[in-house]
C-alpha atoms as a PDB file:
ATOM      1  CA  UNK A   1       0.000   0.000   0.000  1.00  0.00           C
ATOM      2  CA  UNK A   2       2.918   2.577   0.953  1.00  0.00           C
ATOM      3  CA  UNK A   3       4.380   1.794  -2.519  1.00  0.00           C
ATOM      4  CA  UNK A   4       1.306   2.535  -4.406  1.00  0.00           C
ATOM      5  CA  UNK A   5       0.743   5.648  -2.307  1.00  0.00           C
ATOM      6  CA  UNK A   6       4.374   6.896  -2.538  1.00  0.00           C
ATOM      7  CA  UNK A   7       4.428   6.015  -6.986  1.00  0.00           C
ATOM      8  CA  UNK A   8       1.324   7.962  -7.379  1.00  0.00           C
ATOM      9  CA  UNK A   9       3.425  11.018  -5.496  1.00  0.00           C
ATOM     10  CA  UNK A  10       6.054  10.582  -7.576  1.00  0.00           C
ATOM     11  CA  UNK A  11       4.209  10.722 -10.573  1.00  0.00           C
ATOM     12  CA  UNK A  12       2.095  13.703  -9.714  1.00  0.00           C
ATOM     13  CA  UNK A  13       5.721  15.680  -8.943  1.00  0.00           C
ATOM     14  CA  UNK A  14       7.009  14.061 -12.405  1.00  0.00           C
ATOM     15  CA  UNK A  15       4.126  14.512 -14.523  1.00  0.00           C
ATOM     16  CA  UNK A  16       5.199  16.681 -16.896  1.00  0.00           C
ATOM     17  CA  UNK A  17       8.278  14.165 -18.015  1.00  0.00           C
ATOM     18  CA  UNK A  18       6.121  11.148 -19.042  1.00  0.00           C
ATOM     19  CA  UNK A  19       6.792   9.569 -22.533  1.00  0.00           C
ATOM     20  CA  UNK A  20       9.333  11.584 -23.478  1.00  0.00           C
ATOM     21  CA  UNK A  21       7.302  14.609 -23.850  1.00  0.00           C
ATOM     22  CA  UNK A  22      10.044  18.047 -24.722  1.00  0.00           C
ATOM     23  CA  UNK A  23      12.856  15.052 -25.721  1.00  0.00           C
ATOM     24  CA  UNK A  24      14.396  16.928 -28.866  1.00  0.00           C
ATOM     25  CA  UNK A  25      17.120  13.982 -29.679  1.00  0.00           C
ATOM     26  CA  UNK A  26      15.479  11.171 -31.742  1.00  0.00           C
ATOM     27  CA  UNK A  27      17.333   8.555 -30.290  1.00  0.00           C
ATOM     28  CA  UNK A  28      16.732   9.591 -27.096  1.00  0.00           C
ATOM     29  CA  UNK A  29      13.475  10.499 -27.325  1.00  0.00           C
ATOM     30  CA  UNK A  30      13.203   6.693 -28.920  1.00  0.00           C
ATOM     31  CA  UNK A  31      15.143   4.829 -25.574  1.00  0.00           C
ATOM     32  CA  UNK A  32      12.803   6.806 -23.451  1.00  0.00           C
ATOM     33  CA  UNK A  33       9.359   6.001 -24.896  1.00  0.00           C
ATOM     34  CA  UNK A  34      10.117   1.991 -26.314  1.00  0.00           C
ATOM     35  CA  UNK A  35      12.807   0.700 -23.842  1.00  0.00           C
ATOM     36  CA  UNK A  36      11.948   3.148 -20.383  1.00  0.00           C
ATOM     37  CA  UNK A  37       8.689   3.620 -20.591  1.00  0.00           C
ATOM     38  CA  UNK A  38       7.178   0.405 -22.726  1.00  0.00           C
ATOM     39  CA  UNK A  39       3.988  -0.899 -20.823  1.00  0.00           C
ATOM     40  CA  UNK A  40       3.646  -3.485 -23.845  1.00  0.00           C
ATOM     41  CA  UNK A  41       4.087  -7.290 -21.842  1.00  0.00           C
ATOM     42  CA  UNK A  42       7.168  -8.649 -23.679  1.00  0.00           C
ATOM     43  CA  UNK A  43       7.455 -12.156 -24.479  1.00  0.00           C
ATOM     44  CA  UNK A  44       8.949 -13.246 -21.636  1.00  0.00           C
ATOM     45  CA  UNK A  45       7.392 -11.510 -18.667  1.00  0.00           C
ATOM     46  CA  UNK A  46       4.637 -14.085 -17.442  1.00  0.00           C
ATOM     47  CA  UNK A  47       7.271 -16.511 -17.875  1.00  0.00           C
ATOM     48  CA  UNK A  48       8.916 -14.663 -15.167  1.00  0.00           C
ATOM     49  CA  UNK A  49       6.452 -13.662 -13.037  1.00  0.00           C
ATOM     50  CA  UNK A  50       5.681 -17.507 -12.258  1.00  0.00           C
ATOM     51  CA  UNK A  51       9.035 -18.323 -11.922  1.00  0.00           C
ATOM     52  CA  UNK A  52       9.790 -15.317  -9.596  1.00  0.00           C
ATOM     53  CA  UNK A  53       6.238 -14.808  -7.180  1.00  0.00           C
ATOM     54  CA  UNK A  54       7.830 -13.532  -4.383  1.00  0.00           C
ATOM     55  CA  UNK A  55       9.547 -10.221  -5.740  1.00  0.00           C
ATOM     56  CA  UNK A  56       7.970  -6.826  -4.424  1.00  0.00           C
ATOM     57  CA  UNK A  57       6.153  -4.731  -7.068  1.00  0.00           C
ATOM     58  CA  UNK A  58       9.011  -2.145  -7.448  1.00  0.00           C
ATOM     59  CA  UNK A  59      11.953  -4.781  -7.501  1.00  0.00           C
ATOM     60  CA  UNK A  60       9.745  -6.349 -10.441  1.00  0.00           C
ATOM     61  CA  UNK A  61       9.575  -2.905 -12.371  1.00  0.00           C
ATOM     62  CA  UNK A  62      13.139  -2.389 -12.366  1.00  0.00           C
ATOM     63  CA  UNK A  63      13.890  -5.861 -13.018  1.00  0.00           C
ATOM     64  CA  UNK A  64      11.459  -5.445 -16.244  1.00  0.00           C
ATOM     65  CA  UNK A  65      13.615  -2.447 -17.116  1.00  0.00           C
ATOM     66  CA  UNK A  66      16.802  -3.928 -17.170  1.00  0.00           C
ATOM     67  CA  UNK A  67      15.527  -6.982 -19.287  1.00  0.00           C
ATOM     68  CA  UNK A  68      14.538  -4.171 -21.955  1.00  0.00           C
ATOM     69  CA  UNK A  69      17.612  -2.980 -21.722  1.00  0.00           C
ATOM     70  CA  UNK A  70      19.086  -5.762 -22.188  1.00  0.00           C
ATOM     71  CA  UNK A  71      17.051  -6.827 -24.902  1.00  0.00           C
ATOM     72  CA  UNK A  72      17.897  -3.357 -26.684  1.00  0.00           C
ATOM     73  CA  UNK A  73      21.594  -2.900 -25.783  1.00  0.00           C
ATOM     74  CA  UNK A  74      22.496  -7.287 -27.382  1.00  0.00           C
ATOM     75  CA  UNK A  75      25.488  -6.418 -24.461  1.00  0.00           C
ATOM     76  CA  UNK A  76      27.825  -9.549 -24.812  1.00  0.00           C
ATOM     77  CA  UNK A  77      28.660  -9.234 -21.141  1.00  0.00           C
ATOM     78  CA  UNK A  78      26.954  -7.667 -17.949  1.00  0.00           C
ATOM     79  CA  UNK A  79      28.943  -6.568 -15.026  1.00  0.00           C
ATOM     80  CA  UNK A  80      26.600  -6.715 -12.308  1.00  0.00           C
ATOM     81  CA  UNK A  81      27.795  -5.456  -9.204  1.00  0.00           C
ATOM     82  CA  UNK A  82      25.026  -6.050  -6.607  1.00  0.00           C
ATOM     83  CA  UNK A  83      25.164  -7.676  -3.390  1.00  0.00           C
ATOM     84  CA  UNK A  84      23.516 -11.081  -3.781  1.00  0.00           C
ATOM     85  CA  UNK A  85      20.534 -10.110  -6.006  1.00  0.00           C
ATOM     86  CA  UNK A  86      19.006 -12.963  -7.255  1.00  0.00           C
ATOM     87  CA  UNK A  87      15.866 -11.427 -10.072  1.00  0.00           C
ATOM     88  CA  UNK A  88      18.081  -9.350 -11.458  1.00  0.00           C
ATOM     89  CA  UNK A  89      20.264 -11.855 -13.708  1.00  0.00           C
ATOM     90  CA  UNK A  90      17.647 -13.710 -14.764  1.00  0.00           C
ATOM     91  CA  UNK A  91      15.632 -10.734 -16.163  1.00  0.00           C
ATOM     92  CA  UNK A  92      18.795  -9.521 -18.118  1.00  0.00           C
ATOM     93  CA  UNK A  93      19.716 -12.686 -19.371  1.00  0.00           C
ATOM     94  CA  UNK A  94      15.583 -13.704 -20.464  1.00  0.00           C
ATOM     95  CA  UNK A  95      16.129  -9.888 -22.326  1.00  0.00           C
ATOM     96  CA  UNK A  96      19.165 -11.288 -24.222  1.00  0.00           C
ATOM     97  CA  UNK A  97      20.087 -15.167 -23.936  1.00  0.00           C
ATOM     98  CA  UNK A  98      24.272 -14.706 -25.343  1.00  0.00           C
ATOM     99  CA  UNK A  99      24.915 -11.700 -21.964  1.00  0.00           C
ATOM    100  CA  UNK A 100      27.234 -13.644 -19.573  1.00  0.00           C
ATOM    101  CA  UNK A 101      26.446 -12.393 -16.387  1.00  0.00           C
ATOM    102  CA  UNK A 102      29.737 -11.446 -14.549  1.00  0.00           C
ATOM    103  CA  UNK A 103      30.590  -9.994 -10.822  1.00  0.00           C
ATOM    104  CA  UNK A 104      33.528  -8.105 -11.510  1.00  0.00           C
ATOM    105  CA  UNK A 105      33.681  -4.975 -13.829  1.00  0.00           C
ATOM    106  CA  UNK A 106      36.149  -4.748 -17.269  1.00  0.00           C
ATOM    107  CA  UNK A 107      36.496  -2.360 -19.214  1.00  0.00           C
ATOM    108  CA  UNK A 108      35.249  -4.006 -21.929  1.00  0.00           C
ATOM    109  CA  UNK A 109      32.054  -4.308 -20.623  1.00  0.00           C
ATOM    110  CA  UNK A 110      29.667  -2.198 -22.172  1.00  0.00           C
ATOM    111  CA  UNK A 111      26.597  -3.239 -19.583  1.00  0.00           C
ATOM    112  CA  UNK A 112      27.359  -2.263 -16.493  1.00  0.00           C
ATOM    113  CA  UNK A 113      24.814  -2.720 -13.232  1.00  0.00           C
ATOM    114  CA  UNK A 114      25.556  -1.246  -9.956  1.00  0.00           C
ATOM    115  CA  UNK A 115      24.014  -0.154  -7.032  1.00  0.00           C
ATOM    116  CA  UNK A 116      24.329   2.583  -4.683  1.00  0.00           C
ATOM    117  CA  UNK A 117      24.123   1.695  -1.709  1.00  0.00           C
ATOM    118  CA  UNK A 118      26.791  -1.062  -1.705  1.00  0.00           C
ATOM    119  CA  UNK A 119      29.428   1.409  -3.260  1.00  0.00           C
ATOM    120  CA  UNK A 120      30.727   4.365  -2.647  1.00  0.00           C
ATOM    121  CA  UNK A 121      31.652   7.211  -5.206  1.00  0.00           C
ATOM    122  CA  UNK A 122      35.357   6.627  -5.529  1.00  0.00           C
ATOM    123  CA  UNK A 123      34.065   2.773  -6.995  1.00  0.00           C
ATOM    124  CA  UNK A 124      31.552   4.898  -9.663  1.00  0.00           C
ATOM    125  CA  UNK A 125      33.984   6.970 -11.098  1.00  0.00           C
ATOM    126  CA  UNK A 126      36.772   4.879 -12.172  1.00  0.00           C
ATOM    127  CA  UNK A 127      33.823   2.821 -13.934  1.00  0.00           C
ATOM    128  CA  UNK A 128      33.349   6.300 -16.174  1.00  0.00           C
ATOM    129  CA  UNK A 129      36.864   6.909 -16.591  1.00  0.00           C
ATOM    130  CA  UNK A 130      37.067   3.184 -18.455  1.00  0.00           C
ATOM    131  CA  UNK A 131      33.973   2.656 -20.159  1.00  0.00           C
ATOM    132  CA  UNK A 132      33.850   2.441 -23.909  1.00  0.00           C
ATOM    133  CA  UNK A 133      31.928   4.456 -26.075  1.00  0.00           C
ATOM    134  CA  UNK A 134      28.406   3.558 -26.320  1.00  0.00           C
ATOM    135  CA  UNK A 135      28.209   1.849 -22.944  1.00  0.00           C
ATOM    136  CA  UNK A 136      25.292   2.383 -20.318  1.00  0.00           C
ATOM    137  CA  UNK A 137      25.817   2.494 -16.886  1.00  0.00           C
ATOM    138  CA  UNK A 138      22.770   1.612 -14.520  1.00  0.00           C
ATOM    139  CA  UNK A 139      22.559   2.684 -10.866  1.00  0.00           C
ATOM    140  CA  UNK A 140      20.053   0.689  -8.591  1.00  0.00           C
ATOM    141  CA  UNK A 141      18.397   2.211  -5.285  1.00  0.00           C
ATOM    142  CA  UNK A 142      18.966   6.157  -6.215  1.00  0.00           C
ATOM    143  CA  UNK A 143      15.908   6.959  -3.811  1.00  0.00           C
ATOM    144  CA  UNK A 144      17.800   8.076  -0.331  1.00  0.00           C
ATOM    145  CA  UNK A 145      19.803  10.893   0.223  1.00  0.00           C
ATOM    146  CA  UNK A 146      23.227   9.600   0.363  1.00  0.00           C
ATOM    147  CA  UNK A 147      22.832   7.932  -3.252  1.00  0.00           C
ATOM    148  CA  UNK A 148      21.532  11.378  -4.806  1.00  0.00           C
ATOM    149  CA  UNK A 149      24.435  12.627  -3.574  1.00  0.00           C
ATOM    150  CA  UNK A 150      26.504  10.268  -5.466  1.00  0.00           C
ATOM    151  CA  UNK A 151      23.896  10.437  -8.195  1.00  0.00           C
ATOM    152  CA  UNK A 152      24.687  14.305  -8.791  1.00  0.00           C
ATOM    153  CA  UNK A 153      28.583  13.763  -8.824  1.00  0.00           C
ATOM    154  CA  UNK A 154      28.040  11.235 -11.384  1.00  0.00           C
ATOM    155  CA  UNK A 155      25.519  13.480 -13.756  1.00  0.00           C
ATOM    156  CA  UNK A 156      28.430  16.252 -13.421  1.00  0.00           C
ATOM    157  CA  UNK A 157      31.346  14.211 -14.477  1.00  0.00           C
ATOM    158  CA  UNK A 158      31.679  14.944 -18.254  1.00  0.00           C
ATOM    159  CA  UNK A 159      32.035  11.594 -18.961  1.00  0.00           C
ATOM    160  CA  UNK A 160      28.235  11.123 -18.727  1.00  0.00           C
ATOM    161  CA  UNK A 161      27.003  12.542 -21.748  1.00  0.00           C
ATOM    162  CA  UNK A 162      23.825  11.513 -21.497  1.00  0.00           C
ATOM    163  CA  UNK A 163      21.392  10.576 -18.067  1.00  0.00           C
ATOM    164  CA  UNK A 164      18.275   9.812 -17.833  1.00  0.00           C
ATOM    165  CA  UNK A 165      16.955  10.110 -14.076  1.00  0.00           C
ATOM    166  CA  UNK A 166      13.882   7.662 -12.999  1.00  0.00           C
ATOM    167  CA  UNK A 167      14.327   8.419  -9.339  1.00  0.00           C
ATOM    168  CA  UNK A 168      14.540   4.790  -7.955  1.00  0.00           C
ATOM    169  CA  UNK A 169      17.146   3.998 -10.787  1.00  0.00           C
ATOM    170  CA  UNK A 170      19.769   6.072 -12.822  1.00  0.00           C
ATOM    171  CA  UNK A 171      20.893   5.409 -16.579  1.00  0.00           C
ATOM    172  CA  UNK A 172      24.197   7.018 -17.688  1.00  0.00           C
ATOM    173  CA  UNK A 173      25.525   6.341 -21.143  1.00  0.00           C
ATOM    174  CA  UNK A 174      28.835   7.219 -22.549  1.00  0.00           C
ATOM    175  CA  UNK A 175      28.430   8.327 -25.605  1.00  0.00           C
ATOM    176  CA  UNK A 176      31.438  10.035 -28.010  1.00  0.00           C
ATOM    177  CA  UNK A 177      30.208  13.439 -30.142  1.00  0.00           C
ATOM    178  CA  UNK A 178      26.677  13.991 -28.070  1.00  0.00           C
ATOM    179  CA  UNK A 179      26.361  16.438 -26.439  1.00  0.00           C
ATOM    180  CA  UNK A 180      25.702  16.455 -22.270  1.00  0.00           C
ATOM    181  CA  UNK A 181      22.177  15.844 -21.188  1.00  0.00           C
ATOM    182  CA  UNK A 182      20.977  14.973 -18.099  1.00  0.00           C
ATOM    183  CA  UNK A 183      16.772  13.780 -18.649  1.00  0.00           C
ATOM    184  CA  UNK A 184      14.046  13.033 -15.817  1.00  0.00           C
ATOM    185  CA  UNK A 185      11.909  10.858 -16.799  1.00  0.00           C
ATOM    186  CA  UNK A 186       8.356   9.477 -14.420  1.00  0.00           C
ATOM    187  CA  UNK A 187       9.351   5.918 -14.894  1.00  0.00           C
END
């Protein structure tokens, strides 16, 4: 009930940044509204949802997210640097069957999932320094104080050329000859 009561707040406060609405990039405007904000079931969702009954309402709409990513991005390899999170690989890895799922970040990975409240910043910026061009970064649990924090040091470095900001999860991509752009979105 206090999840349902605490979305609908957050969407009234984000209203005006639903579907991509003022998103003057193409491409952007096109990750936003078919891999953010796609309420379409994909084919593997009610798969999941049997297989997975137990996870909490928001843990199964991030999940969801980072299948489309993955399903979008056809990464070869996932870092993914959470502490013992059991939904999240298999979501990313129904999204796109060849991702190897890994625990430790290389910089050749051009997937990378991490959260915020198991690292600290001096673990998220050495991540920017070495990823490759047209890699995305995902930060998990941005919805406490201490990971905006981090959140807004990340969005400055110059690095992140583009952001999009969901509230409960961050999406940075490095991309070369874009210019910087940070986007909220109501996710």
């Amino acid at each position: 009930m206090i999840y349902r009561l605490q979305r609908w707040i957050i969407w009234i406060y984000r209203w005006r940044h639903c579907r991509g609405f003022g998103v003057q990039s193409p491409s952007d405007y096109s990750f936003i509204r078919y891999v953010i904000n796609e309420h379409y079931p994909y084919y593997a969702y009610e798969d999941l949802n049997t297989a997975m009954p137990s996870i909490s309402p928001l843990k199964r709409k991030k999940a969801e997210l980072l299948f489309r990513i993955a399903n979008w991005r056809q990464a070869s390899s996932c870092a993914l640097l959470l502490a013992d999170d059991e939904f999240y690989p298999k979501y990313i890895h129904y999204g796109c069957k060849k991702t190897q799922i890994i625990s430790k970040y290389e910089s050749s990975d051009s997937f990378v999932v991490i959260s915020a409240l198991s690292a600290d910043e001096r673990q998220f910026l050495p991540i920017l320094d070495t990823m490759q061009s047209d890699s995305i970064l995902v930060i998990d649990d941005l919805d406490d104080r201490r990971s905006r924090l981090i959140w807004d040091k990340i969005i400055a470095d110059e690095k992140a050329t583009i952001s999009f900001d969901l509230y409960y999860i961050g999406i940075v991509m490095k991309i070369d000859n874009r210019y910087k752009h940070n986007y909220i979105v109501n996710f």
